[in-house]
Every structure is written in structure tokens, then in C-alpha cells.
N, C-alpha and C. Protein backbone atom coordinates (compact mmCIF):
# COMPACT_ATOMS: atom_id res chain seq x y z
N UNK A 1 -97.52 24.06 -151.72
CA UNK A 1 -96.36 23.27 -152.09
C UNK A 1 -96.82 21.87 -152.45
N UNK A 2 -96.29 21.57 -153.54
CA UNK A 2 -96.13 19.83 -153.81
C UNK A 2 -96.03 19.16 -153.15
N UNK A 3 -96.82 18.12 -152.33
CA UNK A 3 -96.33 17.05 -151.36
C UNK A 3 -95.09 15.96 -151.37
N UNK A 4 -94.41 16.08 -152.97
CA UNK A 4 -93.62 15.69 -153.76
C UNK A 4 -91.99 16.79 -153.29
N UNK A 5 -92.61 17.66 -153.94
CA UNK A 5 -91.60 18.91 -153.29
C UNK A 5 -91.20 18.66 -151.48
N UNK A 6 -91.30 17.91 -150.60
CA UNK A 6 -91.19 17.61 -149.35
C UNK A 6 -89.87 16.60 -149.55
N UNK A 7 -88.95 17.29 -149.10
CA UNK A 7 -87.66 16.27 -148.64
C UNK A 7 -86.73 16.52 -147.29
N UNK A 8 -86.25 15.56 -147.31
CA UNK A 8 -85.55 15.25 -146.15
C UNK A 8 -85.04 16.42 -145.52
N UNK A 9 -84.49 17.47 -146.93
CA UNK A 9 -83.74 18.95 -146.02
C UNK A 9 -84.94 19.48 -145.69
N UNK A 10 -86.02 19.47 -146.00
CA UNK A 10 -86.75 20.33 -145.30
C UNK A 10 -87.55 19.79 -144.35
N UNK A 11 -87.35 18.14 -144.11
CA UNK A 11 -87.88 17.58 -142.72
C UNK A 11 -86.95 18.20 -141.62
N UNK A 12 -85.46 18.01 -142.16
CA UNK A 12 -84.33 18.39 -140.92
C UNK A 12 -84.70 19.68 -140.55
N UNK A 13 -85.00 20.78 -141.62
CA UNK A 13 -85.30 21.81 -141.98
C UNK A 13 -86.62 22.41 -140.61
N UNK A 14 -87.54 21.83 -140.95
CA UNK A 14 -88.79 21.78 -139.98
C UNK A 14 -88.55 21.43 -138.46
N UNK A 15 -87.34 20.48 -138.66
CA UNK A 15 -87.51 19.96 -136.85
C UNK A 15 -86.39 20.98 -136.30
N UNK A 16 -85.34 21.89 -136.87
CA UNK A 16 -84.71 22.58 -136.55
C UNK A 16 -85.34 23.72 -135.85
N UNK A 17 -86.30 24.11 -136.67
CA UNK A 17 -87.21 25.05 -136.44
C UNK A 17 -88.15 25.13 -134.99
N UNK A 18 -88.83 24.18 -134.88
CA UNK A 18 -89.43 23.01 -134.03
C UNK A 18 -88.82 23.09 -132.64
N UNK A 19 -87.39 23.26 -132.62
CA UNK A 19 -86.63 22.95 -131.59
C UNK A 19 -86.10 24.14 -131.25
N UNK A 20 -85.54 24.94 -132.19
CA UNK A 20 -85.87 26.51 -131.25
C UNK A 20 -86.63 27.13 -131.01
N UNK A 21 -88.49 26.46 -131.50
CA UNK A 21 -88.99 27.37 -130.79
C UNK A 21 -89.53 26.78 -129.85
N UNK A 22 -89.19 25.80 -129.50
CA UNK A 22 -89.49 24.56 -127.78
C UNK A 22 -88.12 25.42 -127.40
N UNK A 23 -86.96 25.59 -127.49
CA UNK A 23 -85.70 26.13 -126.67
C UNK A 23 -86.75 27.74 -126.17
N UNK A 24 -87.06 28.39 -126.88
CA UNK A 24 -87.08 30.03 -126.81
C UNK A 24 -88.07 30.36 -125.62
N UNK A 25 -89.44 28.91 -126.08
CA UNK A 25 -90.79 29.33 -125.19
C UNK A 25 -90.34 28.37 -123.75
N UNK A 26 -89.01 27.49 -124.12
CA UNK A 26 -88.60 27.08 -122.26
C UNK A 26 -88.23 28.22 -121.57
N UNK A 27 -87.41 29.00 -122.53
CA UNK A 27 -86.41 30.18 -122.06
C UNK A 27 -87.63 31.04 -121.55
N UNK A 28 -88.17 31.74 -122.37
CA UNK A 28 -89.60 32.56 -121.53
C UNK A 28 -89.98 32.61 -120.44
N UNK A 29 -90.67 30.93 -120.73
CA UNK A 29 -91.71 30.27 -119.46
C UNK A 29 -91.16 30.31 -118.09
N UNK A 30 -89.70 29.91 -118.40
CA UNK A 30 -88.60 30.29 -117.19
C UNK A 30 -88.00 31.56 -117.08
N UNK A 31 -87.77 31.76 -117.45
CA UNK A 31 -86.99 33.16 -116.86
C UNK A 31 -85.81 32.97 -117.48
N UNK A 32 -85.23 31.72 -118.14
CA UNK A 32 -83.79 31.57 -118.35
C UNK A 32 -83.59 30.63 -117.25
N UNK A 33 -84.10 30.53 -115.92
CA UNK A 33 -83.12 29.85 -115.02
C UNK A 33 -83.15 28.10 -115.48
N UNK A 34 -82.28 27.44 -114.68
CA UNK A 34 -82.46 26.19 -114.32
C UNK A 34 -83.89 25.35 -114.08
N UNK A 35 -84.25 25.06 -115.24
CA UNK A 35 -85.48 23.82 -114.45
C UNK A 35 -86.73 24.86 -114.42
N UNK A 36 -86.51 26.16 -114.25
CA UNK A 36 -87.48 27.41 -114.44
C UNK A 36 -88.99 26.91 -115.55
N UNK A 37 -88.59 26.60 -116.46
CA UNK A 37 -89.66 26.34 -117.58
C UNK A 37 -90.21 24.98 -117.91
N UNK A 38 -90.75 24.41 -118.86
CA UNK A 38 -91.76 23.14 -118.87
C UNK A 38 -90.22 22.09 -119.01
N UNK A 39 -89.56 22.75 -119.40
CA UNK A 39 -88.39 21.36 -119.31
C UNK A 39 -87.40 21.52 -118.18
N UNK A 40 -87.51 20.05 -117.57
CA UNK A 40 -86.94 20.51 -116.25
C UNK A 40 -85.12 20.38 -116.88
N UNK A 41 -84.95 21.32 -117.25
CA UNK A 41 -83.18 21.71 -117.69
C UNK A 41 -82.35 22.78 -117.09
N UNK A 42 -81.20 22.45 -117.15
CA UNK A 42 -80.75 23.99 -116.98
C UNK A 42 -79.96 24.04 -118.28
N UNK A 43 -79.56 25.67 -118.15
CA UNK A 43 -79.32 26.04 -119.09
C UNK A 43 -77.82 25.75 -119.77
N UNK A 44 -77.52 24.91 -119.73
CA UNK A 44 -76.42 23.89 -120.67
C UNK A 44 -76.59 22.78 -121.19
N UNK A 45 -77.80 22.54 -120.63
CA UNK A 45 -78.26 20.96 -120.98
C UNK A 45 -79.36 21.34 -122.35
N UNK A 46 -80.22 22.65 -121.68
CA UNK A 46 -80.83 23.03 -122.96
C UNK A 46 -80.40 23.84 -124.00
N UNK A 47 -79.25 24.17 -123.91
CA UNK A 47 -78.63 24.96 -125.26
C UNK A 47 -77.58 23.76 -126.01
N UNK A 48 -77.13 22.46 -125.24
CA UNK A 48 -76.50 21.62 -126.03
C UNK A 48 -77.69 20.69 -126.75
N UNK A 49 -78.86 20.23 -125.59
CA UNK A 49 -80.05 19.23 -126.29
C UNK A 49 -80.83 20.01 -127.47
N UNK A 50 -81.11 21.22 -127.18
CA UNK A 50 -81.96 22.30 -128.31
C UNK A 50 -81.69 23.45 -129.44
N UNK A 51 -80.29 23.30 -128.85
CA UNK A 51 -80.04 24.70 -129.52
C UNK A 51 -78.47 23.77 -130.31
N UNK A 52 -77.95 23.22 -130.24
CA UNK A 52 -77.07 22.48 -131.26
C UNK A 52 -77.38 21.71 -132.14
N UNK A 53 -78.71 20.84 -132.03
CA UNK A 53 -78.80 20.17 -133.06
C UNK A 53 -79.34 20.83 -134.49
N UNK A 54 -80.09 21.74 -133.99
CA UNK A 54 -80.71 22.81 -135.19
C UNK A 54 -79.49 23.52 -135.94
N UNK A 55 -78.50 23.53 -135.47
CA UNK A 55 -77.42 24.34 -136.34
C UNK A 55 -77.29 23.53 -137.35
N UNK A 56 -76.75 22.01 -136.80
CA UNK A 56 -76.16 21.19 -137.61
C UNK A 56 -77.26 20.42 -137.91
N UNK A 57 -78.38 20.69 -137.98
CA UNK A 57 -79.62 19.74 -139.11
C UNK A 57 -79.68 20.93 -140.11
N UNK A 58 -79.06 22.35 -139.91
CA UNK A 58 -79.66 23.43 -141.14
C UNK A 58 -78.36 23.02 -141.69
N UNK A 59 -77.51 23.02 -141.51
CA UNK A 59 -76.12 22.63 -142.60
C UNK A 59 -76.01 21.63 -143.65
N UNK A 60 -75.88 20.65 -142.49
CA UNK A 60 -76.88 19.46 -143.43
C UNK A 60 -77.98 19.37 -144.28
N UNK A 61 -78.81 19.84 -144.57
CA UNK A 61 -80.21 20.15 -144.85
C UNK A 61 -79.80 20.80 -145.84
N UNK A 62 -78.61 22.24 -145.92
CA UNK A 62 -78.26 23.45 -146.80
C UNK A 62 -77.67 22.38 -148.05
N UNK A 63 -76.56 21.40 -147.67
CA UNK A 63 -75.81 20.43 -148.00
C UNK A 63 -76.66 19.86 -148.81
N UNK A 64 -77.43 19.18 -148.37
CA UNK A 64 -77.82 17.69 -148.81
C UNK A 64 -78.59 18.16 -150.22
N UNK A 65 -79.28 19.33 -150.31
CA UNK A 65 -80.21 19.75 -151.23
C UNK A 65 -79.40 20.43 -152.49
N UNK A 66 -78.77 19.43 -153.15
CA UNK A 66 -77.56 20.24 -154.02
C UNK A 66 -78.82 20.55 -155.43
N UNK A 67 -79.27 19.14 -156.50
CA UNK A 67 -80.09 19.41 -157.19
C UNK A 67 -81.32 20.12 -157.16
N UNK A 68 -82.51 19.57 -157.02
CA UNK A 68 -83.37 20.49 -157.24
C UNK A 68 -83.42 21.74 -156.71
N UNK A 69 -84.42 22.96 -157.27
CA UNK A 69 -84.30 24.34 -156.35
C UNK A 69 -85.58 24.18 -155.27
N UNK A 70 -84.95 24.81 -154.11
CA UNK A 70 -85.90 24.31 -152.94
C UNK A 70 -85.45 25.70 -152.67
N UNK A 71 -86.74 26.86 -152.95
CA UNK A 71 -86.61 28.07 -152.30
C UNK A 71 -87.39 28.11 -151.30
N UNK A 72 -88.97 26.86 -150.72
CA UNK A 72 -89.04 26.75 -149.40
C UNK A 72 -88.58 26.63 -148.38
N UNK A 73 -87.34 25.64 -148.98
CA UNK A 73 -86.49 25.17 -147.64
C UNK A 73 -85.60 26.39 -147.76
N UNK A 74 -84.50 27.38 -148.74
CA UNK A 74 -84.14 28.68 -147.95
C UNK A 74 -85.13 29.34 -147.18
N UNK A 75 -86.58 29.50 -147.53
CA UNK A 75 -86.65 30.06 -146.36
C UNK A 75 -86.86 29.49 -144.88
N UNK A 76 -87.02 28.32 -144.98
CA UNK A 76 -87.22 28.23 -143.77
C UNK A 76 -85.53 28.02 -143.07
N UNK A 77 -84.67 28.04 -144.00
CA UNK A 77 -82.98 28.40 -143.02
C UNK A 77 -82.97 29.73 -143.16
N UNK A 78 -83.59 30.43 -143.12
CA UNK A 78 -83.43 32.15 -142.79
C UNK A 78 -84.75 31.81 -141.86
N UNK A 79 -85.16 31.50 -141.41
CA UNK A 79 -86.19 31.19 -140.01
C UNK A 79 -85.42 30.95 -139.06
N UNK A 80 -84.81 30.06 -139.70
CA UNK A 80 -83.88 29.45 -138.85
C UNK A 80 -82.58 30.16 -137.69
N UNK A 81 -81.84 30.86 -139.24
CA UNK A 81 -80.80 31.62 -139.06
C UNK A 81 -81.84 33.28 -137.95
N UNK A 82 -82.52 33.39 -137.92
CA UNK A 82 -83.27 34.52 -137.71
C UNK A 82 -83.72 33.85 -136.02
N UNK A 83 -84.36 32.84 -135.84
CA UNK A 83 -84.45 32.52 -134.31
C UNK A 83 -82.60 32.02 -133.52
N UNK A 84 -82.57 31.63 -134.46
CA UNK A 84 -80.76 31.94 -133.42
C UNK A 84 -80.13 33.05 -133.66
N UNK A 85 -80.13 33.87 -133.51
CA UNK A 85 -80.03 35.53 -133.88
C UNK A 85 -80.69 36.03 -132.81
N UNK A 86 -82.12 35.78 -132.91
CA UNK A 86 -83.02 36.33 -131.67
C UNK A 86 -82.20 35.62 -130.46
N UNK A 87 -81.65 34.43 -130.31
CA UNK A 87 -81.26 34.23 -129.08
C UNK A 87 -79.88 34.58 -128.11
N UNK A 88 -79.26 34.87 -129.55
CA UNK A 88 -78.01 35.12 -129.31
C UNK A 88 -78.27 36.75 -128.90
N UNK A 89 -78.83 37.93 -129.18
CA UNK A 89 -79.50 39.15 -128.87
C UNK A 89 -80.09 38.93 -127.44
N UNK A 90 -81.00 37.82 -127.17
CA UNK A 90 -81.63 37.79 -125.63
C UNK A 90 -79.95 37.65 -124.94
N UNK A 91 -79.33 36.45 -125.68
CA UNK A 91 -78.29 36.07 -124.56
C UNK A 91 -77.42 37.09 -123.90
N UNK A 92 -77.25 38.38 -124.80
CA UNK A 92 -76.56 39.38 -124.70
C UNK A 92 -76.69 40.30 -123.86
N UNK A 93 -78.16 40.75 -124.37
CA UNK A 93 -78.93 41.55 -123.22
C UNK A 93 -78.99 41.12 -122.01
N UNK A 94 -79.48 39.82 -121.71
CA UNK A 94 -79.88 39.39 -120.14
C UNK A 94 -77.89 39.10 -119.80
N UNK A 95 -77.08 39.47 -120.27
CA UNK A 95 -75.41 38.95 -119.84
C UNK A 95 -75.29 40.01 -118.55
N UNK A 96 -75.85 41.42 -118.73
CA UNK A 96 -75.57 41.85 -117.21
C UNK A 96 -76.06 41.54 -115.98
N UNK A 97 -77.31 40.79 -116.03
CA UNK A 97 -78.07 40.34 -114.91
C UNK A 97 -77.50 39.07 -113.89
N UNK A 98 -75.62 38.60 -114.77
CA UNK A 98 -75.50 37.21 -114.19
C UNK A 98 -73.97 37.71 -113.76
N UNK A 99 -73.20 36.85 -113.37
CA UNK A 99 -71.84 36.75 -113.06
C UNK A 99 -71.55 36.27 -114.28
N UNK A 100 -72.05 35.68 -114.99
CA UNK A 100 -71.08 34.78 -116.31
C UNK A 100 -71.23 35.88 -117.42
N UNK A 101 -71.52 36.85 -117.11
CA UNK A 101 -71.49 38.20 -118.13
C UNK A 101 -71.01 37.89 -119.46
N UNK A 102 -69.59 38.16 -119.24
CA UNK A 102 -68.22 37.80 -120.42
C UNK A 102 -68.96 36.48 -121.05
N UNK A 103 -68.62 35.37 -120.60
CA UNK A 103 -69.22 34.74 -121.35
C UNK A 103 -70.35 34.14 -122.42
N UNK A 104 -71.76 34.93 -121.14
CA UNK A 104 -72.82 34.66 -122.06
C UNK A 104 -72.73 35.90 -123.10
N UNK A 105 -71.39 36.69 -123.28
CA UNK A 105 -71.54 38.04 -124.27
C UNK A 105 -70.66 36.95 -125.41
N UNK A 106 -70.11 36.24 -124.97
CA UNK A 106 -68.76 35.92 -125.77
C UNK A 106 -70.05 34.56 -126.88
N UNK A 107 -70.78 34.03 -125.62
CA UNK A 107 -71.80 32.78 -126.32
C UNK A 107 -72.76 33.73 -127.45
N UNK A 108 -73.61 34.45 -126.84
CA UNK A 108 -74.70 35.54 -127.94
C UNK A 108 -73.79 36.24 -129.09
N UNK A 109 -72.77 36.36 -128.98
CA UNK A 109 -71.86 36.92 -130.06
C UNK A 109 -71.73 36.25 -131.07
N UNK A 110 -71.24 34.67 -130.69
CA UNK A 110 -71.17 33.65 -131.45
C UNK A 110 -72.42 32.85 -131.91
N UNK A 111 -73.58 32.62 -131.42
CA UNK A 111 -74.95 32.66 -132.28
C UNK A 111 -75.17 33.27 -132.70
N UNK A 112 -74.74 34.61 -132.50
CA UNK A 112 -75.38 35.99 -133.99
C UNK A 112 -74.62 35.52 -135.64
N UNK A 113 -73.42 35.39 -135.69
CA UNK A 113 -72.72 35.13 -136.18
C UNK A 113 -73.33 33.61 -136.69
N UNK A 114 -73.14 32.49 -136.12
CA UNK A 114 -73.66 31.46 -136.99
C UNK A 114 -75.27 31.81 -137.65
N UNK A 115 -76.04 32.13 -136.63
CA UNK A 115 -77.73 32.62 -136.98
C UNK A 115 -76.84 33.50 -138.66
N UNK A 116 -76.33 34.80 -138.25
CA UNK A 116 -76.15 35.27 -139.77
C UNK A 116 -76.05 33.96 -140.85
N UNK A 117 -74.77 33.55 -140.60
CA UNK A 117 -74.67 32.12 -141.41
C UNK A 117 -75.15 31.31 -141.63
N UNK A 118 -76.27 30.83 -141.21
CA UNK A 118 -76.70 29.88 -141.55
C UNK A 118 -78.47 30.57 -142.55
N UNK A 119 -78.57 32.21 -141.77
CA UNK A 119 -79.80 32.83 -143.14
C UNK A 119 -78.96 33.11 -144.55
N UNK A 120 -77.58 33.40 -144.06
CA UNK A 120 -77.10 33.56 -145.50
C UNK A 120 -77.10 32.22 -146.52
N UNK A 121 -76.94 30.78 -145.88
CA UNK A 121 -76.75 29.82 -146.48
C UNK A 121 -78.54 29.62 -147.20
N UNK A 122 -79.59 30.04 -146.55
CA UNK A 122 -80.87 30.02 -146.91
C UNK A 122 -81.05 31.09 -148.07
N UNK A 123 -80.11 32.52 -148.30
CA UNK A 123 -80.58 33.22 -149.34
C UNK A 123 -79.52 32.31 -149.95
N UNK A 124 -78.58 32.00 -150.13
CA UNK A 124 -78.16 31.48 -151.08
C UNK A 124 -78.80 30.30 -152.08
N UNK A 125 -79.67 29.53 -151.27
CA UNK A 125 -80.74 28.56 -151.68
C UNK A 125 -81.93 29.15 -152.20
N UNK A 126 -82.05 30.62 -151.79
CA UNK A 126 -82.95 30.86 -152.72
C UNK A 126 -82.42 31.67 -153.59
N UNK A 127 -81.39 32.12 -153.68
CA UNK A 127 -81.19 32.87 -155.07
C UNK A 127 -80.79 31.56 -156.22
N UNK A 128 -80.34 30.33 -155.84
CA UNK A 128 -79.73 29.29 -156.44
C UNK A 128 -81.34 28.98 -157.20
N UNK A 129 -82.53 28.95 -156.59
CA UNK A 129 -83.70 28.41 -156.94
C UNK A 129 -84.01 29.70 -157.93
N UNK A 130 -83.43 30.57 -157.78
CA UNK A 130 -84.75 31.69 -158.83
C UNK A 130 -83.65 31.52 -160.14
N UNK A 131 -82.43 31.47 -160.16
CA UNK A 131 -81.78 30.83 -161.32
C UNK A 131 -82.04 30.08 -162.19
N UNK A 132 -83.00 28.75 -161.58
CA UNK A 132 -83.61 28.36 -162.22
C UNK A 132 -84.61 27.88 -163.02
């Protein structure tokens, strides 16, 4: 890639990335629990500090890149859209192991769903780029 070709959506783009996969390898390292992994968090503090800002830096990012075609940066929002997917799938699976069941089914339901949305907003950036 062009060092030129490097913009801002795909800086937001990169640190989105960046940050779920620091969220995924806390989640691991721990078990999921509280404070469990290298960040001493629990798990509301690290799905609002790690796992929200990446939604809304890929939107933005999808947004901001109206002119030129940037079929790097779709893919890296189908990276994107694809590790919140994976989490929303862990969240689901591990939902019988807790009392908050319902919920963490009702939370993994609703990251599958944006994760879809936000890889679809990445093929759309790249079908927009082979257009041209």
C-alpha cells in the first residue's frame, strides 16, 4: 500500500482492530471473570472501555471515507465486523455458565448483529472501490 493511501479511516480503522484484539486476549487470559486477565477490569468496564469504541471508530471511519476508494480499509471493517461476531458467539456460548444467562444471550445477539453490520458496511467499501 501507498504510504499516501494511509488515512484517518483507516487509522480509526487500525485502532478499532487493536482494541478488540486487547478486549478478546483479556477475555482468554481471564477466563471472562473480573480483573481475571492483564487488565485489572471487570467485565462492564471492559466491554464499555474496549468493545464500544471500536464500533463507533468503524462507523465513523465507514463515514468519513466518502471519496477516494479505500478497499483496504473495507477490509479491515470486515476484520472488524468479524472479531465482534466472534465475541458476540463466545458471549452466547459461555451465557449458560452464569446467572445473567438471558442477558449475556440478549448482549451476544446484539454484537452478532452490529459485527454483521458493520462487515457489511466494509463490503460495501469494497464493492464501492472495485467500481472504480
Amino acid at each position: 500500500m501507498n504510504p499516501s493511501m494511509v488515512s484517518i479511516p483507516h487509522v480509526l480503522s487500525g485502532i478499532s482492530i487493536i482494541m478488540l484484539v486487547i478486549y478478546g486476549a483479556d477475555v482468554m487470559v481471564g477466563g471472562g471473570g473480573a480483573g481475571d486477565g492483564f487488565l485489572p477490569l471487570d467485565a462492564m468496564t471492559r466491554g464499555i472501555g474496549l468493545g464500544m469504541p471500536p464500533i463507533i471508530l468503524s462507523i465513523i471511519a465507514f463515514f468519513m471515507s466518502k471519496k477516494p476508494p479505500f478497499k483496504g480499509l473495507g477490509i479491515m471493517l470486515i476484520i472488524t465486523g468479524i472479531l465482534i461476531i466472534i465475541g458476540g458467539a463466545i458471549s452466547i456460548a459461555s451465557a449458560g455458565e452464569t446467572e445473567n444467562s438471558t442477558r449475556m444471550i440478549g448482549e451476544g445477539g446484539s454484537l452478532i448483529v452490529i459485527g454483521g453490520i458493520i462487515a457489511a458496511l466494509g463490503g460495501i467499501k469494497i464493492k464501492k472501490s472495485a467500481l472504480r
